[in-house]
Protein backbone atom coordinates (compact mmCIF):
# COMPACT_ATOMS: atom_id res chain seq x y z
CA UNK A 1 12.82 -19.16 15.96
CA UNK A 2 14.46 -20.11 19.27
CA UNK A 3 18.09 -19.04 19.49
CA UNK A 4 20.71 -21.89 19.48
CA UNK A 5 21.43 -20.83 23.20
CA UNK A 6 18.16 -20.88 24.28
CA UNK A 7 17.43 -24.62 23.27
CA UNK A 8 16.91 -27.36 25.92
CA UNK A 9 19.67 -30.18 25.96
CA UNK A 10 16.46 -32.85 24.25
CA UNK A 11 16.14 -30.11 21.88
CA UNK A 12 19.54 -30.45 20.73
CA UNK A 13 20.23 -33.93 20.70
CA UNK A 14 17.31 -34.63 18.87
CA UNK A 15 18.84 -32.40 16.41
CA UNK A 16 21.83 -33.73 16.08
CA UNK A 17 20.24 -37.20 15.82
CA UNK A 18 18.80 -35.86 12.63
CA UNK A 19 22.23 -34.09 11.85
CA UNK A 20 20.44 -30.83 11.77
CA UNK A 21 23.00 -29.12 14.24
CA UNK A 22 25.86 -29.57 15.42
CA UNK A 23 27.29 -29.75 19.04
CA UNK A 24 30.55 -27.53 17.53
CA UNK A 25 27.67 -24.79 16.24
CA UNK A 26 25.87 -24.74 20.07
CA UNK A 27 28.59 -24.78 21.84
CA UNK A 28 29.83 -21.36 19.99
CA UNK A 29 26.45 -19.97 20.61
CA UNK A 30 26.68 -20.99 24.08
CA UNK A 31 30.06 -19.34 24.54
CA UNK A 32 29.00 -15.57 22.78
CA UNK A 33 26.38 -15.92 25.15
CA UNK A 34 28.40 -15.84 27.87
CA UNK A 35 30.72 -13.60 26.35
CA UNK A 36 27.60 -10.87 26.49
CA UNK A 37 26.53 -12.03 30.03
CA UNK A 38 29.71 -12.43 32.15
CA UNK A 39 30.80 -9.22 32.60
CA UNK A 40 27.59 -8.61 34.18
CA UNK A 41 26.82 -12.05 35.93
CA UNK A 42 30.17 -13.16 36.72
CA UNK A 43 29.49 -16.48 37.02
CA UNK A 44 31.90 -19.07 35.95
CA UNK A 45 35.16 -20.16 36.81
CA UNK A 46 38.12 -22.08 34.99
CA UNK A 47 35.62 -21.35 31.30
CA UNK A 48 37.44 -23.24 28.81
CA UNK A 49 36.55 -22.06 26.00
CA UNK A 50 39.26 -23.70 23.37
CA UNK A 51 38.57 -27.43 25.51
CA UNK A 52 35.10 -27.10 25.36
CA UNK A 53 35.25 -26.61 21.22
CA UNK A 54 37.58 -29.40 20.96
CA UNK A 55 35.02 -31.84 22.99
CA UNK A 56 32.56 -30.22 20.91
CA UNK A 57 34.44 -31.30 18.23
CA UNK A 58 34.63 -34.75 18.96
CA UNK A 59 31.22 -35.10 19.76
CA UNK A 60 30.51 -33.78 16.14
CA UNK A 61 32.27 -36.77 14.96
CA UNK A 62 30.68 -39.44 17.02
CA UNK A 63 27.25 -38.32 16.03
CA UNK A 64 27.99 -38.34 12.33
CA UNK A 65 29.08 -42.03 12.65
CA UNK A 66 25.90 -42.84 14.70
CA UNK A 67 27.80 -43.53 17.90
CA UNK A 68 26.93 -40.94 20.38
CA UNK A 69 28.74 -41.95 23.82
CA UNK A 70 25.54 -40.96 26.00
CA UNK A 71 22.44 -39.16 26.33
CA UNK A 72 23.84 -35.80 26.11
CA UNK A 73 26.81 -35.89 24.42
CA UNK A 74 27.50 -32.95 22.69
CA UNK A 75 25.57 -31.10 25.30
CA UNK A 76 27.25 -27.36 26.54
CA UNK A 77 27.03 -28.07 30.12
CA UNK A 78 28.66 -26.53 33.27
CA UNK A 79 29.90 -27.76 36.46
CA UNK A 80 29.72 -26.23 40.13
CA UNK A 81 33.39 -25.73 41.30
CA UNK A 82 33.39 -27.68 44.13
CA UNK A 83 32.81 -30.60 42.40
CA UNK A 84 36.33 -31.39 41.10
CA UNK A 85 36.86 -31.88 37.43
CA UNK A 86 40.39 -33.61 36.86
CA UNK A 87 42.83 -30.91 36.76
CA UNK A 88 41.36 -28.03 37.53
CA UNK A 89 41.92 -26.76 41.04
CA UNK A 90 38.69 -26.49 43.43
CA UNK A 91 39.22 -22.76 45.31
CA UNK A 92 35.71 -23.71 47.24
CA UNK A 93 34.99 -20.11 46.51
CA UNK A 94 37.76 -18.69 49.23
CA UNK A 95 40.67 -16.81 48.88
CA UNK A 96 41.94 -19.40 51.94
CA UNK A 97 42.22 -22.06 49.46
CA UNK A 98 45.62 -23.59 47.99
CA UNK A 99 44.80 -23.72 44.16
CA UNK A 100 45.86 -27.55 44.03
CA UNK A 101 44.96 -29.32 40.23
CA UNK A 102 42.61 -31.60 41.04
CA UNK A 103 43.58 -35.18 40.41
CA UNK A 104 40.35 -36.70 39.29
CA UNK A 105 36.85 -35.65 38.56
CA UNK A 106 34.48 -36.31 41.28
CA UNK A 107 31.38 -38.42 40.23
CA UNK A 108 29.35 -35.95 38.97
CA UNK A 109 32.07 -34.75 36.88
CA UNK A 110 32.93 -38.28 35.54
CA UNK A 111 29.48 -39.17 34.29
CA UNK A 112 29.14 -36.22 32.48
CA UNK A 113 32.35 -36.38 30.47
CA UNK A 114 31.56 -40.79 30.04
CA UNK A 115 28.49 -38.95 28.76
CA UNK A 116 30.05 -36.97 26.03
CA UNK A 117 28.62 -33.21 27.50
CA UNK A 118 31.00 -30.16 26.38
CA UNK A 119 32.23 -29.04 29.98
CA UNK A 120 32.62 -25.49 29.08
CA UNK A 121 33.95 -24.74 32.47
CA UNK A 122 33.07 -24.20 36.64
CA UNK A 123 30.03 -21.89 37.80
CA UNK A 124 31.01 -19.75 40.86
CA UNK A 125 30.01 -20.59 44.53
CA UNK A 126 30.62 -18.57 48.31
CA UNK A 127 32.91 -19.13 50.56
CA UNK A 128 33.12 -22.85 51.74
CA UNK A 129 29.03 -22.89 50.17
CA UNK A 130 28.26 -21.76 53.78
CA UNK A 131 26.18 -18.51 52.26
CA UNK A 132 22.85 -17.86 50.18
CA UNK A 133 24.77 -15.65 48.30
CA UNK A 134 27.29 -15.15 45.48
CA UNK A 135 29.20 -13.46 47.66
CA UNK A 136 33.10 -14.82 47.65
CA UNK A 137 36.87 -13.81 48.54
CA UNK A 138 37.62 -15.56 45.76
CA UNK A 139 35.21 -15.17 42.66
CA UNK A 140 33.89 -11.93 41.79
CA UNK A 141 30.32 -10.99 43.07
CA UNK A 142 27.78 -13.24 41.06
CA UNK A 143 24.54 -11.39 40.52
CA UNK A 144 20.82 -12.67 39.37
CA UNK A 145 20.36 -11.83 36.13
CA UNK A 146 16.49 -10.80 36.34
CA UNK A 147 18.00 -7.91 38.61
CA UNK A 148 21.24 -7.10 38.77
CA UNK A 149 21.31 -5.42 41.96
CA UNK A 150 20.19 -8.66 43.62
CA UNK A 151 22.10 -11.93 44.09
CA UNK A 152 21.47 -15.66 42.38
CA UNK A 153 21.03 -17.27 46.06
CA UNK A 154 23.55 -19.89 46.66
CA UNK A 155 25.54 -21.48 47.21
CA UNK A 156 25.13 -22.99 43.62
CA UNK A 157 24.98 -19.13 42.92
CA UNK A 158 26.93 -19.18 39.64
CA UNK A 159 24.78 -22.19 38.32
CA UNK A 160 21.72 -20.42 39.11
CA UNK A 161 22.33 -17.53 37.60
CA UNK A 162 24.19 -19.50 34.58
CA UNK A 163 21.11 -21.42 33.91
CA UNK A 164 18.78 -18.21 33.39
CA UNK A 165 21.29 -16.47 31.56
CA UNK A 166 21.29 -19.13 28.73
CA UNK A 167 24.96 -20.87 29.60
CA UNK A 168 24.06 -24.03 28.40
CA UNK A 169 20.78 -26.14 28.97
CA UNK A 170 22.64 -28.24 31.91
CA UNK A 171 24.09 -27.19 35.31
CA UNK A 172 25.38 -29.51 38.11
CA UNK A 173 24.88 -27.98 41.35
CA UNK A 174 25.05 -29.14 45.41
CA UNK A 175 23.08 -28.57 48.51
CA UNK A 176 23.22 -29.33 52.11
CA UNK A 177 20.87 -26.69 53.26
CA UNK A 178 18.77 -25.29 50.27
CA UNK A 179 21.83 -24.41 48.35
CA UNK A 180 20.21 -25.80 44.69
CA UNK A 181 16.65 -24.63 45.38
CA UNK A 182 17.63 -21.38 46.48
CA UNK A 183 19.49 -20.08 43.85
CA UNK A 184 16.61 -21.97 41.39
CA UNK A 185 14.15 -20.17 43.08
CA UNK A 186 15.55 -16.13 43.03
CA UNK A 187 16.53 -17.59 39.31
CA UNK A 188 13.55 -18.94 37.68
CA UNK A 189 14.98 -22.28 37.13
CA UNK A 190 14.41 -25.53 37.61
CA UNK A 191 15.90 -27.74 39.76
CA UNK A 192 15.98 -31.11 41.95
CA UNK A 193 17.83 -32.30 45.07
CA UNK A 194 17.44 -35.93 44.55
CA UNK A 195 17.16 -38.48 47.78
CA UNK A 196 20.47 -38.46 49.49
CA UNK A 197 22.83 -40.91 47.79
CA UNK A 198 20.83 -41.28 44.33
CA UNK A 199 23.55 -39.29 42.64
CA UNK A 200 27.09 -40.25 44.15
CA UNK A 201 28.86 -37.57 45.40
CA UNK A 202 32.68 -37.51 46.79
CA UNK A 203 32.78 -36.65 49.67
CA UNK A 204 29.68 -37.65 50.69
CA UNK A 205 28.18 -36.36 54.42
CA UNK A 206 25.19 -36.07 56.12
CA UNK A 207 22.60 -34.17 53.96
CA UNK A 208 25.30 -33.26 50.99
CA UNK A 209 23.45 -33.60 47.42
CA UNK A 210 24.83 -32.93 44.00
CA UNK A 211 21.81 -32.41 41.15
CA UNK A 212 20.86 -30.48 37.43
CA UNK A 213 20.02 -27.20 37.27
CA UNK A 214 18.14 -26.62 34.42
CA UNK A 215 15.26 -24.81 32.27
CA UNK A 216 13.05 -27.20 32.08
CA UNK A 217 11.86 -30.81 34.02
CA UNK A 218 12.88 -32.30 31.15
CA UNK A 219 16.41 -31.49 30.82
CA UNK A 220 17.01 -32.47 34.56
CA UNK A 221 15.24 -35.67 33.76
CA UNK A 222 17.66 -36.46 31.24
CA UNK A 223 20.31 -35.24 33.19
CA UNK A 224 19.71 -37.11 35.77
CA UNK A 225 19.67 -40.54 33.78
CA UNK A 226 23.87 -39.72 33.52
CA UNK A 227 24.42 -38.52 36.82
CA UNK A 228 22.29 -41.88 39.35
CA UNK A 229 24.71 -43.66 38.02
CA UNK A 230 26.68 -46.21 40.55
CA UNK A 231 30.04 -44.71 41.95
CA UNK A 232 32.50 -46.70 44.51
CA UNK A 233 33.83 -43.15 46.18
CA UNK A 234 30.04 -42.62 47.61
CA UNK A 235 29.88 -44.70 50.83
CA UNK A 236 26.45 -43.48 50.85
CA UNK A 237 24.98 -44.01 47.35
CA UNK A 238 22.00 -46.11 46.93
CA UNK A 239 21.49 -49.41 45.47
CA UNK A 240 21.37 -48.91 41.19
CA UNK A 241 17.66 -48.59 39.99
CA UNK A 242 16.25 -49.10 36.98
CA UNK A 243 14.23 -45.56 37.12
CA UNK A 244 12.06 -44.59 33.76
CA UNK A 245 13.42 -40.62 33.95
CA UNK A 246 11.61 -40.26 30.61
CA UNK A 247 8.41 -41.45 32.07
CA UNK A 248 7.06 -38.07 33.14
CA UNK A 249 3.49 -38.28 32.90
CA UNK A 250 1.15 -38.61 35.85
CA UNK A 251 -2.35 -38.13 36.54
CA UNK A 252 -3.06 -36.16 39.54
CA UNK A 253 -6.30 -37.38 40.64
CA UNK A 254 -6.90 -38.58 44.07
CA UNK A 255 -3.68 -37.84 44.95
CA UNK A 256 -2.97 -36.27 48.07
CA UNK A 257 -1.07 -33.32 48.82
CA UNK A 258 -0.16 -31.03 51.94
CA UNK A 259 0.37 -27.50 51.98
CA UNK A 260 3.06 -25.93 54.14
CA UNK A 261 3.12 -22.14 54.19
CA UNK A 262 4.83 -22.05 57.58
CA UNK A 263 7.86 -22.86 58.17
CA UNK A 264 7.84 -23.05 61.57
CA UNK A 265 11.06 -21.31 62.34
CA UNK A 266 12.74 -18.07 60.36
CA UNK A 267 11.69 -15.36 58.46
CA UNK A 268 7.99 -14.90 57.97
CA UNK A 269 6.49 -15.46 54.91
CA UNK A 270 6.21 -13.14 52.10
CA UNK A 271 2.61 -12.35 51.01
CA UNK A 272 3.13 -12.33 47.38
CA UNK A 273 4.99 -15.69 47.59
CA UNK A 274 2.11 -16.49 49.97
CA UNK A 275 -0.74 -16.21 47.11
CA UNK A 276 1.58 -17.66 43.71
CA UNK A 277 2.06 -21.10 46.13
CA UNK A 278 -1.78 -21.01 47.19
CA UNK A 279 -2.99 -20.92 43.39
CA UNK A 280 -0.41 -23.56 42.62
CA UNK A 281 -2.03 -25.73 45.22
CA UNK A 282 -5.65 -24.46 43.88
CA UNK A 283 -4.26 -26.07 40.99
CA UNK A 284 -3.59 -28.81 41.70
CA UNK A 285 -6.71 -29.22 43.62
CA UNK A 286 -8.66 -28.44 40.53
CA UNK A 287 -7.06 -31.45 38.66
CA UNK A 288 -8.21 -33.52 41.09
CA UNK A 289 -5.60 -33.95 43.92
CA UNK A 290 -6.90 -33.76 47.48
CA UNK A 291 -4.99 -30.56 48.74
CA UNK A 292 -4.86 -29.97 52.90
CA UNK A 293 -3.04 -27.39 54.78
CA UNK A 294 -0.49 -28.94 57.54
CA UNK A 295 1.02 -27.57 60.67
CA UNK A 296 4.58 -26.31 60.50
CA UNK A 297 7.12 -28.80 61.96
CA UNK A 298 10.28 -27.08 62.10
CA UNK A 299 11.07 -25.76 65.23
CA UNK A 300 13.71 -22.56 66.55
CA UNK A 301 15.38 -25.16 68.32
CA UNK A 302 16.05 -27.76 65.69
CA UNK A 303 17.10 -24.44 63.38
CA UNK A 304 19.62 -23.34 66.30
CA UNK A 305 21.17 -26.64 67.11
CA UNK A 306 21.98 -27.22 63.98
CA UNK A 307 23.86 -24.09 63.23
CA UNK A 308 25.62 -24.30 66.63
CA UNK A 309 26.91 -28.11 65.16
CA UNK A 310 27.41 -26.29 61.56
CA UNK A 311 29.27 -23.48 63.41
CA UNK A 312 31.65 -26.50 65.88
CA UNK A 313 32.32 -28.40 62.28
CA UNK A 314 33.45 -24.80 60.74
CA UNK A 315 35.31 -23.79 63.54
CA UNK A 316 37.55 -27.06 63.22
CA UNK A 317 38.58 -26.69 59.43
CA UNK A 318 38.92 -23.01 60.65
CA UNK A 319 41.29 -22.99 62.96
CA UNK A 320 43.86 -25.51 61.32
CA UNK A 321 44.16 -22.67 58.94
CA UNK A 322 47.80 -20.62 59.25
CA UNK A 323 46.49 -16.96 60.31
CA UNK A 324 47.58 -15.57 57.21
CA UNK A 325 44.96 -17.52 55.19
CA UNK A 326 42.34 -17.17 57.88
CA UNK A 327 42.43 -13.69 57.12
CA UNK A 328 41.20 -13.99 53.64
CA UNK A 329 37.95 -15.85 54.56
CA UNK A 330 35.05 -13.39 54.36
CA UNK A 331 34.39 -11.17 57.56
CA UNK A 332 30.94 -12.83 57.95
CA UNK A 333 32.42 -16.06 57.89
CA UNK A 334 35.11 -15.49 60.07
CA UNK A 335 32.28 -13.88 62.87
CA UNK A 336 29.62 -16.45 61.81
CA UNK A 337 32.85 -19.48 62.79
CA UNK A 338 34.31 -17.57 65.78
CA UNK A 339 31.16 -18.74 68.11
CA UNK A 340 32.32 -22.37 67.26
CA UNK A 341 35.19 -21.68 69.82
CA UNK A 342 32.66 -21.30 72.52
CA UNK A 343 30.76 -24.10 72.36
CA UNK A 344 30.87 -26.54 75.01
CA UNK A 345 30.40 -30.43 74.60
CA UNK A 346 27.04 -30.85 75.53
CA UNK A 347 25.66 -27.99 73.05
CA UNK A 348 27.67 -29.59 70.31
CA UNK A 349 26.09 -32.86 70.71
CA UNK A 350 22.36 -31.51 71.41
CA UNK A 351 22.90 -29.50 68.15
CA UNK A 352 24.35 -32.59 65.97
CA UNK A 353 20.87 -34.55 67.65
CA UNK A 354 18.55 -31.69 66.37
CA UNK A 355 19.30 -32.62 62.70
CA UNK A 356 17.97 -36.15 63.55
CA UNK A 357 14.54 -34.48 65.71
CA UNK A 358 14.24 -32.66 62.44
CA UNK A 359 14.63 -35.91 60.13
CA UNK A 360 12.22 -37.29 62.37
CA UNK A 361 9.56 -34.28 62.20
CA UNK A 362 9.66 -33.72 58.74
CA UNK A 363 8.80 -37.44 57.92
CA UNK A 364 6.00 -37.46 60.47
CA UNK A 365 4.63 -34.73 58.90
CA UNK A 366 4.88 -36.27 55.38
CA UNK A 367 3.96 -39.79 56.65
CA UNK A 368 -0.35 -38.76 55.33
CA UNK A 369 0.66 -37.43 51.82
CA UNK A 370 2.09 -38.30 49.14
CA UNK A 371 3.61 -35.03 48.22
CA UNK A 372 4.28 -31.77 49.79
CA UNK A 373 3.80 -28.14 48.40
CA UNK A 374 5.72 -25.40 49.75
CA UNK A 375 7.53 -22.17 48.41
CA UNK A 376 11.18 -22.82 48.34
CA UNK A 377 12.14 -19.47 50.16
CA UNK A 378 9.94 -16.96 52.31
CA UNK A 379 11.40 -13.84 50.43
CA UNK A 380 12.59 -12.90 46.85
CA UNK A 381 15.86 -12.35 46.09
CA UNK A 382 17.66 -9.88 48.39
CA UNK A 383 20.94 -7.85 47.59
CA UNK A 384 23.49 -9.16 45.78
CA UNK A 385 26.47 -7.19 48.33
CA UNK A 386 24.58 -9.15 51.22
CA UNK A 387 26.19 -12.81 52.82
CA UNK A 388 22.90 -13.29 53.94
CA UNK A 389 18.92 -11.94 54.06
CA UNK A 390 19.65 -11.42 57.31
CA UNK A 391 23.65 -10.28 57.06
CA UNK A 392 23.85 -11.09 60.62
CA UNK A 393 26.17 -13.90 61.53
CA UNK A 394 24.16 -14.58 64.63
CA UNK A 395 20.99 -15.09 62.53
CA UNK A 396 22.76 -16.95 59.51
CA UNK A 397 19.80 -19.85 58.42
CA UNK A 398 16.71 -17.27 58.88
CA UNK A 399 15.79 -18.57 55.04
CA UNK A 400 16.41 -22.04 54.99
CA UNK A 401 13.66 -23.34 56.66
CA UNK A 402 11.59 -24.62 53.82
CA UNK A 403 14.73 -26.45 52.18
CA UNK A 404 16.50 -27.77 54.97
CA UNK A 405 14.34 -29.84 56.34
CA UNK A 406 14.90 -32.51 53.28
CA UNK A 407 18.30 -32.57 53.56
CA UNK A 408 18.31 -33.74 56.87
CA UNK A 409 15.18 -36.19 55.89
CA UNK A 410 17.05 -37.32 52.77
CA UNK A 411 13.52 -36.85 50.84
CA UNK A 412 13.60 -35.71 46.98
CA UNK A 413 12.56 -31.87 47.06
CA UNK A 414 12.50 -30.08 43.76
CA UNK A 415 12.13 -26.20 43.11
CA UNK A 416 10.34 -25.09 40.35
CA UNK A 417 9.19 -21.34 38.98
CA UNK A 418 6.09 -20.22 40.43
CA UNK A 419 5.10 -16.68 38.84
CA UNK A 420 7.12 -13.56 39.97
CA UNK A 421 6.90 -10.75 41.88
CA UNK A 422 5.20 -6.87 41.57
CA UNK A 423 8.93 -6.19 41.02
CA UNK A 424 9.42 -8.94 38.53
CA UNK A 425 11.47 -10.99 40.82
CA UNK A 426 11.57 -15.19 40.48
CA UNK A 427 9.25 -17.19 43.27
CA UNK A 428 9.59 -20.57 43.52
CA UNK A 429 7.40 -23.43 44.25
CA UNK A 430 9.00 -26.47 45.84
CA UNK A 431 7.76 -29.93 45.54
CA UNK A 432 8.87 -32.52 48.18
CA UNK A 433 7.99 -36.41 47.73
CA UNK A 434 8.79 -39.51 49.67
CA UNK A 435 12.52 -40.65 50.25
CA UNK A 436 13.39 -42.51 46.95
CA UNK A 437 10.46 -41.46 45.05
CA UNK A 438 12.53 -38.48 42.82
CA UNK A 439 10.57 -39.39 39.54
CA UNK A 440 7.23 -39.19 41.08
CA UNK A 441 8.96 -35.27 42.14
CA UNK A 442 9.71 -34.73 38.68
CA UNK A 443 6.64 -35.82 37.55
CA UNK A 444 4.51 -33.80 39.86
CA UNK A 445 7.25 -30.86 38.80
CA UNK A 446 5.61 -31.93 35.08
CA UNK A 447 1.85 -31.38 35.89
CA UNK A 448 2.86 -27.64 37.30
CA UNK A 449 4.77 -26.90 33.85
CA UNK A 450 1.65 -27.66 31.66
CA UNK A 451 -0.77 -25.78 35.17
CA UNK A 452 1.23 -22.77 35.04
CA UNK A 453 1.16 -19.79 32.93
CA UNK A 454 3.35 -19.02 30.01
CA UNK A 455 6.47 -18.16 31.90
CA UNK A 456 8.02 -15.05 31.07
CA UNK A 457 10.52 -14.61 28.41
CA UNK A 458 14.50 -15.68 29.67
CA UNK A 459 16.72 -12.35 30.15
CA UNK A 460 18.87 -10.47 28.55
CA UNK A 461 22.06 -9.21 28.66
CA UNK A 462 21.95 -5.19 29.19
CA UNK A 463 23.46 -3.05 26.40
CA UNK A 464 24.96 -0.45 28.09
């Protein structure tokens, strides 16, 4: 029999439909679980555990009168920290932030709670989200719960690891350069970075996403009929659509599908991440898609101007710090930001216009399919001390180069478990679609969950 913590958020609200559960008994499962993880994982922030029974509470009694407010109400869920929840203060994983109460939740945050979900608390994130890493001068180091000695990936990094551990069936994370599919990847979860502005986001830039981390297709699907929900604060949201999320079924014939296992730019590919994303395209192929290998389209220079922009932005909030709160940014981020001084005019702007050469490349390249395979990250999860695969400042986005790309293109990309490793690390497969066409992602995320093998069973905490 699955245990309570272990059950996806459809799971449970179908049971308390039938008033088999209730939200008050999952939510205490939820929290012992994390009682018996966190010490270990150290992934939350601001956990509310005497708020999140008293929601869980209420939710009890709206389902007993028939009069759920939403589609998971009653639902433990968490919430990345730097998405604000209404007085809670948003550290933005540094040690340089002033711990202000936040006045109101950000949109994310508001549709859950209109929703009814049990916000148990905050999952942990790096400094500023500018690392792959749960690496922070603020929250304790967050570690992967497959292997403790390695890290979730980031910067959702608390979310990622939250999700495997069994905090809840439903995670909100955000990503401007991988930093949802990462951490699902090295985690073994599931996750989507919808089209830019299909979930409102405040504040919204260039690239920024918010979007459900989760066990299962499902749950995200659900998830993500609460969270594309309209929102004045996003000057970039898209228009409202009427999108079936429940509608997950597709059939895969004729179809046709590219296959990037070159990045073009960063670290080379693993092999064993190689051959689990080559039999998930053989797959595929076998149910009748039309599969074809396509040139890389990412190039060093597109990679390097946009960290030199990334670096310029940085280097502004940076320096308007006093000194004595510089100082308790992380070392790699203070070395990784210092360049930003350097940089001239000219390399500033060619930088900021290699994030539109790479919009323009990765569309191109999509333009013949109507999906693209690809792993999510060249390498399994690395050390959990590290910033970075690299942990060199002056090589900071080596392991990006699969993700980024659809940020910049504002396409739907979706990471998804894809077998392991010899060492029994997490690969993932990501899934990128058309700009606007996230269900037919999820779907195509659907037809490699019923493809795949039996996944392996979730962790556990260790005893000792």
């Amino acid at each position: 029999m699955t245990a309570l913590h272990d059950l996806a958020a459809t799971e449970l609200v179908a049971l308390y439909r039938r008033r088999e559960l209730s939200p008050v008994e999952a939510t205490q499962a939820v929290l012992c679980r994390i009682a018996a993880w966190e010490p270990q994982l150290c992934a939350t922030y601001a956990l509310d555990a005497e708020g999140a029974l008293a929601a869980a509470r209420d939710s009890e009694a709206r389902w007993l009168k028939g009069e759920p407010l939403g589609p998971i109400d009653g639902v433990p869920s968490m919430i990345k920290e730097n998405i604000a929840t209404r007085g809670t203060p948003v550290p933005l994983g540094s040690a340089a932030t002033l711990l202000t109460p936040a006045a109101h939740d950000a949109p994310p945050a508001a549709r859950m709670r209109e929703s009814g979900a049990v916000i148990l608390g905050k999952t942990t994130m790096p400094d500023y989200g500018m690392l792959s890493s749960g690496l922070s001068s603020f929250h304790a180091l967050a570690r992967n719960p497959w292997d403790l000695s390695k890290g979730p990936g980031g910067s959702s990094a608390g979310a990622g690891a939250a999700a495997a551990a069994g905090y809840g069936p439903l995670h909100v994370g955000t990503d401007i350069g991988g930093s949802l599919r990462l951490p699902a990847c090295w985690c073994g979860i599931f996750t989507l970075k919808p089209s830019l502005g299909r979930i409102p986001i405040d504040p919204p830039y260039a690239g920024r996403c918010a979007g459900p981390m989760t066990r299962s297709v499902a749950d995200a699907a659900l998830l993500m009929r609460v969270l594309a929900q309209p929102d004045v604060r996003d000057t970039m949201s898209l228009p409202v659509q009427d999108i079936a999320w429940s509608r997950l079924d597709r059939d895969l014939r004729g179809l046709k599908i590219g296959l990037l296992l070159d990045a073009g730019a960063g670290l080379p590919l693993d092999p064993e991440i190689r051959a689990a994303v080559q039999t998930a395209a053989d797959h595929f192929a076998a149910a009748g898609a039309h599969v074809e290998t396509i040139a890389p389209f990412l190039t060093r220079t597109m990679l390097d101007g946009m960290d030199n922009f990334w670096r310029m932005r940085s280097w502004l909030d940076f320096s308007r710090l006093p000194e004595e709160r510089r100082a308790k940014v992380l070392p790699f981020i203070r070395e990784w930001v210092a360049r930003g001084a350097t940089l001239t005019a000219e390399q500033v702007f060619v930088g900021y216009s290699q994030m539109g050469a790479m919009r323009d490349a990765a569309v191109a390249a999509h333009r013949p399919f109507d999906f693209v395979l690809s792993p999510t990250a060249p390498i399994p999860a690395f050390a959990a001390e590290l910033a970075s695969p690299t942990d060199d400042p002056e090589r900071p986005l080596e392991h990006i180069g699969f993700t980024v790309v659809y940020n910049m293109s504002e396409q739907p990309a979706a990471s998804i478990d894809c077998g392991h490793t010899r060492a029994g690390l997490p690969i993932g497969l990501q899934i990128a679609g058309k700009r606007h066409d996230d269900l037919g992602v999820l779907q195509m995320s659907v037809a490699w969950e019923t493809m795949r093998p039996a996944p392996r069973t979730w962790p556990e905490p260790s005893s000792s």
